[in-house]
Protein backbone atom coordinates (compact mmCIF):
# COMPACT_ATOMS: atom_id res chain seq x y z
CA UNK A 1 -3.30 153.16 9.86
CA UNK A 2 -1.11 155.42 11.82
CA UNK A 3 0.32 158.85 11.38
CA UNK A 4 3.83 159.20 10.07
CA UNK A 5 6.25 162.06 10.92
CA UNK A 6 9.48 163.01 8.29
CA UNK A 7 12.60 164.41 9.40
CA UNK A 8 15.85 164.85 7.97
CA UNK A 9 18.70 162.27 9.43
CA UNK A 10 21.71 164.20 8.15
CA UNK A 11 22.47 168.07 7.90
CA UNK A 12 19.32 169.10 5.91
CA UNK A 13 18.56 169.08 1.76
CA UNK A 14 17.79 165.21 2.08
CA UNK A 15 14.97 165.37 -0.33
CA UNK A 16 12.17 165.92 2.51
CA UNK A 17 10.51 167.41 -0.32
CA UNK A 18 9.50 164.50 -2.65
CA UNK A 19 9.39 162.02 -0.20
CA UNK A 20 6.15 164.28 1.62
CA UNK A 21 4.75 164.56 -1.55
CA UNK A 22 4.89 160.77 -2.20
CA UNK A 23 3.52 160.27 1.36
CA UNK A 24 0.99 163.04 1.10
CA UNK A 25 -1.40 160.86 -1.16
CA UNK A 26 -2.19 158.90 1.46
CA UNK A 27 -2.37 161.48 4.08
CA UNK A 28 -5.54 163.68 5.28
CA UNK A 29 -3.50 166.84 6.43
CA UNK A 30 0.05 167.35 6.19
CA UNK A 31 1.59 169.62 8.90
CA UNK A 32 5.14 171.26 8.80
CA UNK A 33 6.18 171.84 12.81
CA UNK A 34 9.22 174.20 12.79
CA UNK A 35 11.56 176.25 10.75
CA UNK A 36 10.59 179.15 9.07
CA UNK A 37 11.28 180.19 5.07
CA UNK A 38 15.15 179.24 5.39
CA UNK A 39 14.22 176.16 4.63
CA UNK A 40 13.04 174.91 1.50
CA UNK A 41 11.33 171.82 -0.21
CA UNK A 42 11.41 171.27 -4.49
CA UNK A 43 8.58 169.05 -5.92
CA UNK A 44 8.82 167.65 -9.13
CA UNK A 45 5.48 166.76 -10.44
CA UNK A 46 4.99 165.90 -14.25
CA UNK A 47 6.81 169.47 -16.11
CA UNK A 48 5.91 171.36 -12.87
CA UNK A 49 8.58 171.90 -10.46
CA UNK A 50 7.63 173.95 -7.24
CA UNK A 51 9.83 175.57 -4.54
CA UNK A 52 8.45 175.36 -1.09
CA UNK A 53 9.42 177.09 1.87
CA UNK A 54 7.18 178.25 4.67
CA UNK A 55 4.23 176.26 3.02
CA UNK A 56 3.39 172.53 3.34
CA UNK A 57 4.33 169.97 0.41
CA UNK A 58 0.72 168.48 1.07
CA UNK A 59 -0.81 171.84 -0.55
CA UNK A 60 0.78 170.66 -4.27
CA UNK A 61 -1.79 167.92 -4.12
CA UNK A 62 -4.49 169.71 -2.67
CA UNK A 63 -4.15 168.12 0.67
CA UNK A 64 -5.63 170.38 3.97
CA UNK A 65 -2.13 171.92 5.41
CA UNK A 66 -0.97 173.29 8.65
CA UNK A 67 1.76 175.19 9.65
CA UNK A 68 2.56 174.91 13.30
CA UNK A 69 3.65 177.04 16.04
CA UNK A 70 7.10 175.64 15.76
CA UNK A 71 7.03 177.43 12.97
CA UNK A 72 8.66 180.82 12.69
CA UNK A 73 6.70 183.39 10.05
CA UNK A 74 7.76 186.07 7.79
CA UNK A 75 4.54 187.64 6.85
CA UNK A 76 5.48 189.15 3.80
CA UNK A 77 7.65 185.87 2.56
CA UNK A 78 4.20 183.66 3.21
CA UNK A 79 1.87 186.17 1.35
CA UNK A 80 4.72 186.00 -1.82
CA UNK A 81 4.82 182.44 -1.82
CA UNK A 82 1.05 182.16 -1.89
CA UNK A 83 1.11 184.36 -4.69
CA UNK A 84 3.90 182.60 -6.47
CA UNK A 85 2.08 179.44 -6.29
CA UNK A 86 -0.48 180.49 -7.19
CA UNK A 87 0.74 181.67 -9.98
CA UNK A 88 1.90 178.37 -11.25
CA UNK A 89 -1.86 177.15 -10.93
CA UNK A 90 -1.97 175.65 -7.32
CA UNK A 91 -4.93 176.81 -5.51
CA UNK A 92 -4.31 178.38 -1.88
CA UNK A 93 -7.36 179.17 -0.12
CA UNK A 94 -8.25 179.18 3.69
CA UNK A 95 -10.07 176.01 2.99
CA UNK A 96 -6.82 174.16 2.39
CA UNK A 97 -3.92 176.24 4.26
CA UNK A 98 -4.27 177.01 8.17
CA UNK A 99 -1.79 178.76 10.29
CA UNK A 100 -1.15 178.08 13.91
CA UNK A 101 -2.73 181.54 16.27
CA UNK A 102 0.67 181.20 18.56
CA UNK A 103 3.39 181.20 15.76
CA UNK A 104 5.90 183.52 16.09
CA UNK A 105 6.85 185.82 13.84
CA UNK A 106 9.56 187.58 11.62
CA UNK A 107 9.58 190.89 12.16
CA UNK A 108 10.99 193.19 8.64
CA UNK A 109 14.03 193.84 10.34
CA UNK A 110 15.25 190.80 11.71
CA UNK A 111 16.95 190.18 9.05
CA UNK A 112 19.09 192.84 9.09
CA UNK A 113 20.00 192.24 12.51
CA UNK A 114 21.36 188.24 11.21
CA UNK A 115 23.31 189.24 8.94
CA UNK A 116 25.10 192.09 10.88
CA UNK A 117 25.86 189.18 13.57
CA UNK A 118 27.14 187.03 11.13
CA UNK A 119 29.23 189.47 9.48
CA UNK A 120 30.75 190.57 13.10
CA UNK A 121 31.26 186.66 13.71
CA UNK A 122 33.83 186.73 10.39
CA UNK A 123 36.12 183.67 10.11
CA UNK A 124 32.90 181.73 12.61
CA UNK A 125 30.21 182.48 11.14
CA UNK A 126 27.54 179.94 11.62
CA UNK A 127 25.90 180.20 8.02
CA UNK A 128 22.68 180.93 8.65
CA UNK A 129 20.19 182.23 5.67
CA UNK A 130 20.24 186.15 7.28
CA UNK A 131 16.57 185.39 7.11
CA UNK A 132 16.29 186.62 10.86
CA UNK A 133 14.71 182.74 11.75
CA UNK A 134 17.32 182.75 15.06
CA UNK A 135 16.13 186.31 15.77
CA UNK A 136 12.34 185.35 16.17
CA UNK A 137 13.24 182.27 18.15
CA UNK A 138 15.35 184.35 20.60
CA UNK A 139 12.38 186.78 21.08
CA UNK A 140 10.24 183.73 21.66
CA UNK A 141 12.23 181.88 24.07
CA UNK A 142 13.05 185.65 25.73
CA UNK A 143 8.85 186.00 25.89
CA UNK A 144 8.87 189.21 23.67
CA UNK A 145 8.13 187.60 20.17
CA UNK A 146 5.24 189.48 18.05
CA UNK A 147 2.83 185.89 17.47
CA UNK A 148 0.12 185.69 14.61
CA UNK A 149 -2.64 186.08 17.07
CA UNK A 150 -1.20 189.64 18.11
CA UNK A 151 -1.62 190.99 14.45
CA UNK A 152 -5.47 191.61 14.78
CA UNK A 153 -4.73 192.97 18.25
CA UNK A 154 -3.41 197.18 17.86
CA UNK A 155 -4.23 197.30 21.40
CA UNK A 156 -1.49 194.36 22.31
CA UNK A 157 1.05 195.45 19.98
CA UNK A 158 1.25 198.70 20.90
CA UNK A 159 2.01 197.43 24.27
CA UNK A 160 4.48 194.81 22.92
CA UNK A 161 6.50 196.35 19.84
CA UNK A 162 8.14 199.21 22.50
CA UNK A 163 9.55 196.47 25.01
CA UNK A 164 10.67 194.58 22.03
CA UNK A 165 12.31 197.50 19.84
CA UNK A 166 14.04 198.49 23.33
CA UNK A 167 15.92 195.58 23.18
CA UNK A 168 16.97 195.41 19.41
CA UNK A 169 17.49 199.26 19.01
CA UNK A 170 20.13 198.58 21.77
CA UNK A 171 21.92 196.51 19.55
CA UNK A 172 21.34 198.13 16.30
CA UNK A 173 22.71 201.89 18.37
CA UNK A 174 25.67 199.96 19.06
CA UNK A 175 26.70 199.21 15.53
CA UNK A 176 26.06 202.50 14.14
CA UNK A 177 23.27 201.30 12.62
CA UNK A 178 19.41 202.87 11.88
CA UNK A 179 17.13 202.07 14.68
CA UNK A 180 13.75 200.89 14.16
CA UNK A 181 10.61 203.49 14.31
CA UNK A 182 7.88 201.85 16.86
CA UNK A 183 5.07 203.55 14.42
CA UNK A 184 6.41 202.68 10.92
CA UNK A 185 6.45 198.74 12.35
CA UNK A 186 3.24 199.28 13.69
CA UNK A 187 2.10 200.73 10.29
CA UNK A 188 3.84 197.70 8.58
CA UNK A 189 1.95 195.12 10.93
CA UNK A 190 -1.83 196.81 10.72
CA UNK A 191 -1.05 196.92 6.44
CA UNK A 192 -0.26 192.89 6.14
CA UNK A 193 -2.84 191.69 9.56
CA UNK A 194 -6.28 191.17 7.37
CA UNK A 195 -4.18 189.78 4.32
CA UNK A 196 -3.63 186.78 6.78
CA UNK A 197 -6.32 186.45 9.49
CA UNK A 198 -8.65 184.53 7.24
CA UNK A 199 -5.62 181.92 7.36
CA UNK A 200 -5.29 181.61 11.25
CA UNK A 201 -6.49 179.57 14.15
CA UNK A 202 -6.07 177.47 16.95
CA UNK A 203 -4.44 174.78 14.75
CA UNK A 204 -4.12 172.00 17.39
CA UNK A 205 -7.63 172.21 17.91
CA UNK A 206 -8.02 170.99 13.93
CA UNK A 207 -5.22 168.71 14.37
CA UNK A 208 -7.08 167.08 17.63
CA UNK A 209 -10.61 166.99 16.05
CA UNK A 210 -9.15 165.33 13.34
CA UNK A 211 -6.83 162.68 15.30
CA UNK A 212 -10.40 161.49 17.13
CA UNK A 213 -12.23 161.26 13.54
CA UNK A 214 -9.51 158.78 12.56
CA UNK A 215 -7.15 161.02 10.23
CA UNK A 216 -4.20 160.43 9.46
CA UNK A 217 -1.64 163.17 10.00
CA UNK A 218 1.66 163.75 8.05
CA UNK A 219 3.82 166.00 10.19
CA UNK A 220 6.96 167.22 7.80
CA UNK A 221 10.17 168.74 9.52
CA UNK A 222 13.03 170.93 8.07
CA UNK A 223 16.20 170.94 8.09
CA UNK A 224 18.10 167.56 9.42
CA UNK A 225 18.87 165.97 12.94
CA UNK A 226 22.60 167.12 12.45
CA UNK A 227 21.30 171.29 12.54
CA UNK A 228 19.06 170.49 15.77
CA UNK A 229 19.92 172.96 18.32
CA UNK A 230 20.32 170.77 21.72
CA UNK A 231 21.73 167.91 19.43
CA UNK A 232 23.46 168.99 16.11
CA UNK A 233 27.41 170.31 15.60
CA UNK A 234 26.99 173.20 17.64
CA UNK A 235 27.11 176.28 17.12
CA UNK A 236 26.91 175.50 13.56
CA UNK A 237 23.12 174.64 13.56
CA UNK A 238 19.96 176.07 13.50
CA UNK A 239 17.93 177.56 15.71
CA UNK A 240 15.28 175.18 16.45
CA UNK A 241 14.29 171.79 17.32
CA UNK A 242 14.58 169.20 13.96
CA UNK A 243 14.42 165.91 15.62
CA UNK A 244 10.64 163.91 15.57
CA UNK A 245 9.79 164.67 19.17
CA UNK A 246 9.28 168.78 17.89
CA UNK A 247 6.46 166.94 15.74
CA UNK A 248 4.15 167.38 19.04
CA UNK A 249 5.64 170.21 20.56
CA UNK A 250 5.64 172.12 17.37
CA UNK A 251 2.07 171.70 16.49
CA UNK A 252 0.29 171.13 19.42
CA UNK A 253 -0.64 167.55 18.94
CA UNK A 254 -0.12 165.17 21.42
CA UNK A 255 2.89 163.32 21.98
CA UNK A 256 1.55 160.33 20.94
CA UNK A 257 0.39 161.34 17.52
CA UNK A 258 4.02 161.35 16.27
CA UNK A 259 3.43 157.97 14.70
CA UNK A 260 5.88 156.22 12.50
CA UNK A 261 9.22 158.03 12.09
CA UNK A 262 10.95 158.33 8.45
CA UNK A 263 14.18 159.58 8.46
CA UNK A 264 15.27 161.00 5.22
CA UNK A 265 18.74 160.08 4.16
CA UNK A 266 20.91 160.99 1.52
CA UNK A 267 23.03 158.08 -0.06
CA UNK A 268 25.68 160.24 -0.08
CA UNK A 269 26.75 163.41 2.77
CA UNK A 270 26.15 167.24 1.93
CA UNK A 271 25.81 170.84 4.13
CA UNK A 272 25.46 173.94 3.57
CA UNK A 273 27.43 176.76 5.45
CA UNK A 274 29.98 176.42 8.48
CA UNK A 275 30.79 173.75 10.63
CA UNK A 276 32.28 170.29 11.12
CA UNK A 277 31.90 167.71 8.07
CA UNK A 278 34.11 164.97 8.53
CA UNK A 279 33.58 162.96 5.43
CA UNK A 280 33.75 166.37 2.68
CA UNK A 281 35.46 165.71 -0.02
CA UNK A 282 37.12 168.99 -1.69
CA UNK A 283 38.44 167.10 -4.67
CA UNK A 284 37.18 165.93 -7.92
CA UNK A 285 34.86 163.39 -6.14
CA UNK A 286 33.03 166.03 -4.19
CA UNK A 287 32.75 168.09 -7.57
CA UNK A 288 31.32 165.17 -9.25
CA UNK A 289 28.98 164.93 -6.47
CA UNK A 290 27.62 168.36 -6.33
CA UNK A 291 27.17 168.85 -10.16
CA UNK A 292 25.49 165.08 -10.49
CA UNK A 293 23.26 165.86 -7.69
CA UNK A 294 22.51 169.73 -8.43
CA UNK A 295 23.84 170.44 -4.92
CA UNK A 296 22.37 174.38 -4.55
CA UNK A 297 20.36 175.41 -1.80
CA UNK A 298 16.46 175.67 -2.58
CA UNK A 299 16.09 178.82 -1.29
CA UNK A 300 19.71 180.49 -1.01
CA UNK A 301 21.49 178.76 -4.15
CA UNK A 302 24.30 178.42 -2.30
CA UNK A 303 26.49 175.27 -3.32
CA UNK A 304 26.70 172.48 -0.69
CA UNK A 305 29.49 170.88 0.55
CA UNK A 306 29.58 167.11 -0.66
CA UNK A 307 31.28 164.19 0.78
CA UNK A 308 30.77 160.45 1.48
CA UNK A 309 28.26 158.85 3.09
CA UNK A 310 28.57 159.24 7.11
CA UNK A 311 27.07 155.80 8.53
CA UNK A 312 27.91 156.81 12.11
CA UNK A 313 26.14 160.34 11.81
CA UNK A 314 23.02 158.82 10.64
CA UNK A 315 23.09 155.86 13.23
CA UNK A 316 23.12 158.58 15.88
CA UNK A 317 20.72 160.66 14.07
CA UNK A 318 18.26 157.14 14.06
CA UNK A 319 18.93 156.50 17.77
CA UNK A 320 17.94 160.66 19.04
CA UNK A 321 15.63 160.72 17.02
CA UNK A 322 13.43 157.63 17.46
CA UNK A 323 13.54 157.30 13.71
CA UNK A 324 11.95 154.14 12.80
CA UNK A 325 13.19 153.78 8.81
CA UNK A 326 14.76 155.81 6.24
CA UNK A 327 14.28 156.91 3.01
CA UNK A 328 17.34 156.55 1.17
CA UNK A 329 17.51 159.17 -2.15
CA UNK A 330 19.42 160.42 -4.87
CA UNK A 331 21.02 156.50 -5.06
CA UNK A 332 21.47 157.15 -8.71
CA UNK A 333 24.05 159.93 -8.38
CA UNK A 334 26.59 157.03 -7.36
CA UNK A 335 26.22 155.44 -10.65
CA UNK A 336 29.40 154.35 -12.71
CA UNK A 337 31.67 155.14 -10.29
CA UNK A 338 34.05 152.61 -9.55
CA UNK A 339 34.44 152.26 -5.54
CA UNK A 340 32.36 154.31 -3.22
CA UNK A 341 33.05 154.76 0.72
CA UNK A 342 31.15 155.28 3.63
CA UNK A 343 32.04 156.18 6.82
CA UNK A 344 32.14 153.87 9.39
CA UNK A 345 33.91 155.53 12.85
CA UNK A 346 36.13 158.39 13.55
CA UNK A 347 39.22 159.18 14.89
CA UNK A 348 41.06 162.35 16.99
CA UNK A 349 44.55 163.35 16.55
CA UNK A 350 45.73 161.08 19.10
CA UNK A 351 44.30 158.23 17.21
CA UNK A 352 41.23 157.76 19.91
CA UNK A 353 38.51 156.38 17.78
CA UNK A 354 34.43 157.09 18.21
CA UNK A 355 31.12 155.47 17.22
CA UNK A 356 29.46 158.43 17.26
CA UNK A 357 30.15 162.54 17.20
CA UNK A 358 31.20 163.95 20.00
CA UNK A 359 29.53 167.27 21.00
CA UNK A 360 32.88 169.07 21.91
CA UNK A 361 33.52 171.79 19.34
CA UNK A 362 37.63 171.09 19.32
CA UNK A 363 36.91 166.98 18.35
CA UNK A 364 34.49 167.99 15.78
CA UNK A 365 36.94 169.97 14.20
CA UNK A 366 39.80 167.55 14.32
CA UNK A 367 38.19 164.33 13.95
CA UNK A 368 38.98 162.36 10.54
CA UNK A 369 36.89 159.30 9.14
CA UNK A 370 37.86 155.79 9.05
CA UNK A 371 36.61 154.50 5.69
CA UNK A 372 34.95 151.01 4.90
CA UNK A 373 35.24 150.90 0.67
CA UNK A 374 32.86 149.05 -1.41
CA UNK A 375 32.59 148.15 -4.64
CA UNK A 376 30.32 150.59 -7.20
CA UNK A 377 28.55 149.85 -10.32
CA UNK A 378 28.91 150.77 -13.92
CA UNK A 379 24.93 150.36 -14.71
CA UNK A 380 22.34 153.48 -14.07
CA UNK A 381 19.78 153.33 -11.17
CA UNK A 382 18.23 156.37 -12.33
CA UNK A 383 14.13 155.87 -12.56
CA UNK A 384 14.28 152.37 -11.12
CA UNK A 385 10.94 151.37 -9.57
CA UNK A 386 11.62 147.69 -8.11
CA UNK A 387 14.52 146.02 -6.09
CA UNK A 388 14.96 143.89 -9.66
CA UNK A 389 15.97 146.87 -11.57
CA UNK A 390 18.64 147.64 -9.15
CA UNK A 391 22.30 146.39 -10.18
CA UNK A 392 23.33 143.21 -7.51
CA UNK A 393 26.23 145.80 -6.27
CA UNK A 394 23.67 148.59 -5.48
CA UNK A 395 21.59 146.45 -3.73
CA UNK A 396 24.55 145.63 -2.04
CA UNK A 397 25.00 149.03 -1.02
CA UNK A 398 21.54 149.71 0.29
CA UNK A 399 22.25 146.25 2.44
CA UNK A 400 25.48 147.65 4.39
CA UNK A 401 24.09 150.88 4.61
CA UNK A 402 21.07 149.34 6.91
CA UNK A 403 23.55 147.45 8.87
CA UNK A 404 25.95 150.04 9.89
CA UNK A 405 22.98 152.60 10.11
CA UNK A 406 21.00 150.02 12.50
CA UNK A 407 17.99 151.25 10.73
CA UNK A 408 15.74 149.64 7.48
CA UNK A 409 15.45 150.94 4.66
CA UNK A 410 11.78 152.18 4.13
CA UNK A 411 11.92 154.08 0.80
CA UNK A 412 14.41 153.89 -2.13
CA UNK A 413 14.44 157.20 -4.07
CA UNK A 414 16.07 157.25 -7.67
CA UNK A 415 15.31 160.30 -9.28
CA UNK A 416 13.20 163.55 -8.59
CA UNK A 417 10.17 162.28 -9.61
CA UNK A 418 7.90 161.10 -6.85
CA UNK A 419 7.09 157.52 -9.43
CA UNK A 420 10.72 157.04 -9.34
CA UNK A 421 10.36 155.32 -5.87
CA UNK A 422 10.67 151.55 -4.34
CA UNK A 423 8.48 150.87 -1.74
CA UNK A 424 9.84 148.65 0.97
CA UNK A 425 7.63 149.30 3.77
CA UNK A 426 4.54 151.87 3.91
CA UNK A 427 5.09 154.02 6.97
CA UNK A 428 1.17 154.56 7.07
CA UNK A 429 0.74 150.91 7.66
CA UNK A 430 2.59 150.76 11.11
């Protein structure tokens, strides 16, 4: 039995979510690897529905979590979530929930400083969350990022938070805007320090004890492949690595502990914010769509964009990504409608057509799909549990979907809860 890592295949809200909490089960320790509390995972178990952002799936079930270095922390958003689960009766103790000693984190301000970008970007505007997530990685990848290990340390951040405010109170004095008081932050940082030091370690430590004891690991992304930052529709992504390969790099296990790769994959096309979508549909279809599906963001409630499923996206999301099979969800919002299409190539304004989406910002923008149309079906899906209570035409479906994807279809997902899935092939077992 192998590990298995889960990733999104398309442009993130894939239903990650369920599918780590059907997976958990048969997992020892589930670990999320990058991302921070922009992102965000709904469980449905029994009456119970939980919304997940900075904490693991694997901690609805009880299973030992981790969050990784890849991981970007707010502090104050990880100590509220804790509380609000808690609240609905899971139990969150150090026992169960470890956090990696070299995360970054999300300083109280960062925030602000997102959302004044994005509101001096106007018409481009990437779309981000204005949860300050591209802020912290900045600071880390510019080697001046406040990281978990720091908070117990007043010695290190008062040599730390000056070098870093110099920076951002640049910015902020440019815009007219309030700077940021070195001893207030520092007062902020020594209040919330022994509300989470119980929680933190050297995670890949855990993660490697555990790999030579025979565990099996469960790493969990965010986001999709289509928001990575070296291979999404730049600019119009986010800030960090989504693809399988951050599994390792995100959480300090070796690069062999990846395991088997589940793509999750929505039998349909949404997004949320800015950016290319070639297959949206703003028309009674992608209406339909949204309100079948529930299409609103987890943890901003903003609608998504809805369109047809994009075969091409996902095959190149498979093939960077190393992903080994997909789970396929949310099959039964297609129900009773007549003809569905998926797209199967794309072409410029000249008429030049692609197999695959071209990084340049201007052919993003211009490219339209070329369709393939098949044939829907009038009976529901909804809560089926075996290939046999699938209609012949949705089975169908499924079938072309794998061959223009390149990819099998692992898991079949048919409703939000985690019973409502067919089992094709058990990633665990590779």
């Amino acid at each position: 039995m192998g590990n298995v890592t889960v990733v999104g295949a398309q442009w993130g809200d894939e239903g990650k979510g369920k599918i780590v909490d059907w997976l958990s089960v048969r997992a020892d320790i589930v670990v999320r690897f990058q991302g921070g509390h922009n992102a965000g995972h709904t469980l449905q178990i029994g009456d119970a529905t939980y919304k997940l952002s900075l904490l693991p799936s694997g901690l609805a079930r009880g299973k030992l979590s981790v969050i990784g270095n890849g991981v970007v922390i707010d502090p104050w958003a990880l100590l509220a979530e804790i509380d609000r689960v808690r609240g609905q009766g899971l139990k969150i103790t150090p026992d169960i929930l470890r956090v990696a000693e070299n995360a970054t984190v999300i300083l109280p301000f960062y925030g602000a400083i997102d959302q004044a970008r994005e509101k001096a970007r106007g018409k481009g505007a990437i779309g981000t969350t204005g949860r300050g997530i591209g802020i912290a990685y900045e600071d880390k990848a510019a080697r001046r990022a406040i990281r978990m290990c720091d908070l117990s340390e007043p010695e290190t951040l008062s040599l730390k938070v000056p070098t870093l405010l110099d920076h951002h109170n640049a910015f902020l004095r440019g815009l007219g805007e309030p700077e940021v008081d070195a001893g207030e932050l520092l007062a902020k940082l020594a209040e919330v320090a022994p509300k989470l030091a119980p929680y933190i370690e050297p995670t890949w430590r855990r993660l490697h004890d555990a790999r030579k004891a025979g565990k099996r690991l469960l790493f969990e992304g965010a986001q999709g492949a289509m928001l990575d930052i070296d291979h999404g529709t730049f600019p119009y992504v986010t800030s960090s690595n989504t693809v399988a390969a951050a599994a390792s790099s995100g959480s300090g296990a070796a690069a062999d502990a990846v395991g088997y790769v589940l793509g999750i994959t929505k039998a349909y096309t949404t997004r949320v914010g800015g950016g290319p979508f070639p297959t949206e549909q703003n028309n009674a279809i992608g209406q339909r769509l949204g309100e079948r599906g529930r299409e609103f963001g987890t943890v901003t409630g903003r609608a998504r964009r809805c369109g047809w499923f994009d075969a091409v996206m996902v095959r190149q999301a498979i093939q960077v990504g190393g992903i080994d099979g997909i789970a396929l969800t949310k099959l039964d919002i297609l129900d009773e409608m007549p003809e569905l299409k998926v797209c199967v190539a794309y072409e410029d304004a000249s008429g030049k057509r692609y197999d695959y989406l071209p990084s340049s910002m201007k052919l993003q923008a211009e490219l339209t799909p070329v369709y393939e149309t098949l044939e829907g079906w009038s009976e529901t899906t909804y809560g089926a549990r075996s290939w046999a209570d699938l209609p012949a035409t949705a089975v169908k479906y499924v079938r072309r979907i794998e061959e223009l994807i390149q990819a099998p279809v692992a898991l079949l997902s048919t409703s939000p809860e985690r019973d409502d899935t067919i089992l094709v092939r058990d990633p665990f077992a590779d």
